[in-house]
Protein backbone atom coordinates (compact mmCIF):
# COMPACT_ATOMS: atom_id res chain seq x y z
CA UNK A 1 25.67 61.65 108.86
CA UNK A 2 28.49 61.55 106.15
CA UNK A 3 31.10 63.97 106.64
CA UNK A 4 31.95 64.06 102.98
CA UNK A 5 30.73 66.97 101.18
CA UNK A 6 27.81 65.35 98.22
CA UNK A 7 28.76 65.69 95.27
CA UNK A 8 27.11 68.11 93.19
CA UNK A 9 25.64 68.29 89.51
CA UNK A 10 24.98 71.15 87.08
CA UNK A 11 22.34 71.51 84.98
CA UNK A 12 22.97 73.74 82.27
CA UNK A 13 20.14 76.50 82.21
CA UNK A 14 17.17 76.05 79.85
CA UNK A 15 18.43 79.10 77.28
CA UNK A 16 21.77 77.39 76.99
CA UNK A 17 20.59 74.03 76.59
CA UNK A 18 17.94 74.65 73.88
CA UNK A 19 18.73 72.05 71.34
CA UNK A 20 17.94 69.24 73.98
CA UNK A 21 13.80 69.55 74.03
CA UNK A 22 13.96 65.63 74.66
CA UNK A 23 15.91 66.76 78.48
CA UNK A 24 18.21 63.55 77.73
CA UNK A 25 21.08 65.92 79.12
CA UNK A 26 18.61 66.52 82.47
CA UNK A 27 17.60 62.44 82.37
CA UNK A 28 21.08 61.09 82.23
CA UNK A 29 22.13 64.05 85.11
CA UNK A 30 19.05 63.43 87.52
CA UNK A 31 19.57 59.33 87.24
CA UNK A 32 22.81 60.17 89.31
CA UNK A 33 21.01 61.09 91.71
CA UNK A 34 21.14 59.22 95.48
CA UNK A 35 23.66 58.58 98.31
CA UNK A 36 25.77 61.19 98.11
CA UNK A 37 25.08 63.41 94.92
CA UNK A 38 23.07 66.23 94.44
CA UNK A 39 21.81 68.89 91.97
CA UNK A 40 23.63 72.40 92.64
CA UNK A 41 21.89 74.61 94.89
CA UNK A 42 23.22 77.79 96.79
CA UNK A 43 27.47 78.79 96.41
CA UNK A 44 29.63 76.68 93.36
CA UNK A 45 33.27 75.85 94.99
CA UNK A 46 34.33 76.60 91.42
CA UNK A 47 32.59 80.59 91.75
CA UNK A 48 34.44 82.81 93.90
CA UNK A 49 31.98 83.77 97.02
CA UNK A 50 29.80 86.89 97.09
CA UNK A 51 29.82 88.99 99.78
CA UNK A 52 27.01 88.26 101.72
CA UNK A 53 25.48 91.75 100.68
CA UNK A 54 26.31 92.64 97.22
CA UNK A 55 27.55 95.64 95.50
CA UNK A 56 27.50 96.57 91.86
CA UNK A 57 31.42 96.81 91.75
CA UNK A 58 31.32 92.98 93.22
CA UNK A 59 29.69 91.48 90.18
CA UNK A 60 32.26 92.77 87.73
CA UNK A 61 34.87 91.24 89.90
CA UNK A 62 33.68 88.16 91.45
CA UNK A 63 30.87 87.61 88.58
CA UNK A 64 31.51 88.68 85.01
CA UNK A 65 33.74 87.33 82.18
CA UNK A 66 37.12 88.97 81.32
CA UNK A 67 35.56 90.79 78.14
CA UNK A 68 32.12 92.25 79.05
CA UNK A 69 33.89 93.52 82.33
CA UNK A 70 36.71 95.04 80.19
CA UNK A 71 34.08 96.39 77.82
CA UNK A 72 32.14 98.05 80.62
CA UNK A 73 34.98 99.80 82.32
CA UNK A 74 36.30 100.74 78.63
CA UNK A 75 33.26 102.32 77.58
CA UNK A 76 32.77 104.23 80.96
CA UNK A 77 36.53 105.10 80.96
CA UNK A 78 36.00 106.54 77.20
CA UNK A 79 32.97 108.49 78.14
CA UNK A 80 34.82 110.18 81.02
CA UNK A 81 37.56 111.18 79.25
CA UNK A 82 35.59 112.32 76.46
CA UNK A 83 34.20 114.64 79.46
CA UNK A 84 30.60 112.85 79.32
CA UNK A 85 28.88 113.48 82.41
CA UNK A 86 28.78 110.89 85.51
CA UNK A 87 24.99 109.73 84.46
CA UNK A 88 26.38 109.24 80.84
CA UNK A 89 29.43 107.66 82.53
CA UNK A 90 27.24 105.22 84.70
CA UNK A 91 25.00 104.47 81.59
CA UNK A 92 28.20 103.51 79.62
CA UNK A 93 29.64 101.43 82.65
CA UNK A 94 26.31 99.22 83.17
CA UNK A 95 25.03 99.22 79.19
CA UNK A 96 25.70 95.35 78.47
CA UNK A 97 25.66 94.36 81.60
CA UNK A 98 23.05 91.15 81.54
CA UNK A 99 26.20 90.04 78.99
CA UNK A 100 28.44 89.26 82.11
CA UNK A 101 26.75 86.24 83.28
CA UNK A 102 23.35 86.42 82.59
CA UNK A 103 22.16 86.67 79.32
CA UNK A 104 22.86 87.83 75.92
CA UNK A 105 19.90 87.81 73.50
CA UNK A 106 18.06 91.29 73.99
CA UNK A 107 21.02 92.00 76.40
CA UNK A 108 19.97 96.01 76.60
CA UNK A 109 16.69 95.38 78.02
CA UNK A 110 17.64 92.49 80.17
CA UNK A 111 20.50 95.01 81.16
CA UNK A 112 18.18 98.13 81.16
CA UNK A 113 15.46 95.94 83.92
CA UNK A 114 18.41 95.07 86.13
CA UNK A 115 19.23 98.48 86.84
CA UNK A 116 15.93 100.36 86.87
CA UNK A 117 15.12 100.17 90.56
CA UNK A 118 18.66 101.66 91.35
CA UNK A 119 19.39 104.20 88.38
CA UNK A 120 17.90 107.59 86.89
CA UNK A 121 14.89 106.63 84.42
CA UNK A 122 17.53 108.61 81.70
CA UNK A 123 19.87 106.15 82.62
CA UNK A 124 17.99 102.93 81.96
CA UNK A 125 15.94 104.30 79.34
CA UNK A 126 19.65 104.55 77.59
CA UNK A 127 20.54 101.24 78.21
CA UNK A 128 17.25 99.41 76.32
CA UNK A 129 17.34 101.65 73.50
CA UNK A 130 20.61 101.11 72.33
CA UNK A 131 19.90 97.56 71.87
CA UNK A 132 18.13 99.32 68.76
CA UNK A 133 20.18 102.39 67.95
CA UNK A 134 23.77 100.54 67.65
CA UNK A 135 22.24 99.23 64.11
CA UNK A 136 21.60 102.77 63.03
CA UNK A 137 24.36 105.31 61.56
CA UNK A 138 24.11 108.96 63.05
CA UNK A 139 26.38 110.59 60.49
CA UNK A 140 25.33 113.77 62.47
CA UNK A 141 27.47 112.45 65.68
CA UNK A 142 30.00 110.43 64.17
CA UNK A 143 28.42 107.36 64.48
CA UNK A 144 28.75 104.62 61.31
CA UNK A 145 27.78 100.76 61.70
CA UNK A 146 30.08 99.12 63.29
CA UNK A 147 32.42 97.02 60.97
CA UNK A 148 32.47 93.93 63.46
CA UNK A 149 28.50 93.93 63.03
CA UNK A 150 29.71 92.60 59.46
CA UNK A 151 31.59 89.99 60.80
CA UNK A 152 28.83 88.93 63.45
CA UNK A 153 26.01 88.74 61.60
CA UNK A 154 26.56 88.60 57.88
CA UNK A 155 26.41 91.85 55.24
CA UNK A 156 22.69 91.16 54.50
CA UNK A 157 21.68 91.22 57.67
CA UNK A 158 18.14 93.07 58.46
CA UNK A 159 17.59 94.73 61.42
CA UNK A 160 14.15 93.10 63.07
CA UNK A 161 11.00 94.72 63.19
CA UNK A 162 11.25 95.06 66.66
CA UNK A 163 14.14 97.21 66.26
CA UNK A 164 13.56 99.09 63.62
CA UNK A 165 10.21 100.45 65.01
CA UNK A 166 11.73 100.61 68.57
CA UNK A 167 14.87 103.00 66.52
CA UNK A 168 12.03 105.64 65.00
CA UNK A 169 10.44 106.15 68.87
CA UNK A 170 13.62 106.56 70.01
CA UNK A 171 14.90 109.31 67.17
CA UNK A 172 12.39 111.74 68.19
CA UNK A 173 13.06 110.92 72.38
CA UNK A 174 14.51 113.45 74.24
CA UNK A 175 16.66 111.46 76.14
CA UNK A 176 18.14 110.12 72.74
CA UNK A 177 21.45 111.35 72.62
CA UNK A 178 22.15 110.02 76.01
CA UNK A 179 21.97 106.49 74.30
CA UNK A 180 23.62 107.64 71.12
CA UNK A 181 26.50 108.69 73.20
CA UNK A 182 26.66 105.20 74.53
CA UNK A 183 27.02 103.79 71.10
CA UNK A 184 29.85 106.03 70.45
CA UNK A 185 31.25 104.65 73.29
CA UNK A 186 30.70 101.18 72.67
CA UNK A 187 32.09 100.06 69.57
CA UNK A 188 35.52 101.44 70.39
CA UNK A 189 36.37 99.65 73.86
CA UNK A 190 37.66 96.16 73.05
CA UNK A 191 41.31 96.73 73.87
CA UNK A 192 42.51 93.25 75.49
CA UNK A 193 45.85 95.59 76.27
CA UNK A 194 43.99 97.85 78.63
CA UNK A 195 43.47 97.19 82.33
CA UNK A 196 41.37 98.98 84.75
CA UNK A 197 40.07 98.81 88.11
CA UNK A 198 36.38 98.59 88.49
CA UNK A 199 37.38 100.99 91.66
CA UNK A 200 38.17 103.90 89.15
CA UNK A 201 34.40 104.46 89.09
CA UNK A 202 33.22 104.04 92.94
CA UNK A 203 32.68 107.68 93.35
CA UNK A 204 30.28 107.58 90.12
CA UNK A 205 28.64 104.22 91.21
CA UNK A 206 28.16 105.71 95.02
CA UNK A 207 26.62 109.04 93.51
CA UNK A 208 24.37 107.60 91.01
CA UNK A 209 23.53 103.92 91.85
CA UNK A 210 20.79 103.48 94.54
CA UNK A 211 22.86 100.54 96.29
CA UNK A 212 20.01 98.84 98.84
CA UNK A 213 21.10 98.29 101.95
CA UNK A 214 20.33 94.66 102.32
CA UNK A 215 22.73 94.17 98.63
CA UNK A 216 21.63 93.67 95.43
CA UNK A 217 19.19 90.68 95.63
CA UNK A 218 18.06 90.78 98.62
CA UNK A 219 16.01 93.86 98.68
CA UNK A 220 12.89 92.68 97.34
CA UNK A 221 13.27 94.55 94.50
CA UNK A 222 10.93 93.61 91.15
CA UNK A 223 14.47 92.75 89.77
CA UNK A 224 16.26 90.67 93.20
CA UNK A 225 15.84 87.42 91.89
CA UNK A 226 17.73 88.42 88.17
CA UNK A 227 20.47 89.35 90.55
CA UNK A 228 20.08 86.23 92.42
CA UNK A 229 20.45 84.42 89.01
CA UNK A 230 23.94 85.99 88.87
CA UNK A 231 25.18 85.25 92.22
CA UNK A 232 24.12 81.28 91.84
CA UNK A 233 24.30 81.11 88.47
CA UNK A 234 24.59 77.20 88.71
CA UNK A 235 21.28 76.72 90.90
CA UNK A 236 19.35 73.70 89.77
CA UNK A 237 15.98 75.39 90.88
């Protein structure tokens, strides 16, 4: 037996990778393949390690990008010092969280799923639905389309069917000011200047977030294996 590590390859994930439907990206990688190269499978030397049972805080250290992690602690800060609740406060702190190394497109219900198991159903329900509402003014609460939606998606750009039909159910919910208040606490938490520690909010997080005891991912849980995803986000299979 070689006492040389194999070297290991990385197959960008399907949804990143779409353009390639003739695989020559996953040909060329898997005709590397013998003596002493492999596809990636379990830790990536280039990820720091996970504890070996997971807490929420330990994904927006150890897991997320700079920005959605900023985002998320912005958004929660600005809800608790806007003297929001803790559940609001959670809900703000977890709202894009499939963004942080998971997946974007339809990020509040991805986000919304992860958390269901371990959250009140007000909480999650707040998450998915402001995938729709952010589109939406609520001149009512102070709430205007954001200006950077201009930017990222054109000034003609339509709101899907989807959405729009997913916005009316929600108008009439009673648990829709709870997301509304996330809006107003998203759009306004992208300041690179500010710094804070995803400690600030372990008191909320221990109150309000059913952490299992075997960590997030191992619990069996209808959503361990999304977790999974984000603690080997490099696995080949």
């Amino acid at each position: 037996m070689s006492d040389t590590a194999p070297r290991r390859l990385i197959l960008p994930q399907p949804v990143a990778n779409h353009a390639d439907r003739e695989c020559a990206a996953e040909r060329a990688l898997l005709g590397q393949l013998g003596p002493g190269t492999i596809m990636m499978q379990g830790d990536n030397p280039a990820l720091p390690k996970m504890p070996e049972k997971p807490r929420l805080l330990d994904f927006f250290r150890l897991r997320f990008g700079q920005i959605t992690a900023s985002h998320l602690l912005q958004s929660a800060m600005l809800a608790r010092k806007a003297g929001h609740g803790e559940k609001i406060v959670l809900a703000c702190l977890l709202h894009d969280l499939s963004n942080g190394i998971l997946i974007r497109t339809d990020h509040a219900y991805w986000s919304a799923q992860l958390v269901a198991p371990y959250v009140d159903e007000e909480v999650s329900w707040a998450i998915q639905q402001h995938q729709a509402l952010r589109f939406f003014p609520d001149s009512a609460v102070g709430y205007e389309y954001p200006e950077a939606y201009h930017r990222f998606f054109g000034p003609d750009y339509v709101v899907p069917d989807y959405l729009q039909q997913a916005y009316a159910a929600a108008r009439t919910h009673r648990w829709y000011m709870t997301s509304r208040i996330i809006c107003l606490n998203d759009i306004y938490s992208f300041d690179e200047s500010v710094t804070i520690d995803p400690g600030e909010f372990e008191d909320v997080v221990g109150r309000h977030f059913k952490q299992p005891k075997e960590g997030l991912g191992f619990d069996n849980s209808p959503v361990a294996h999304m977790w999974r995803t984000m603690i080997w986000p490099t696995n080949f299979l």
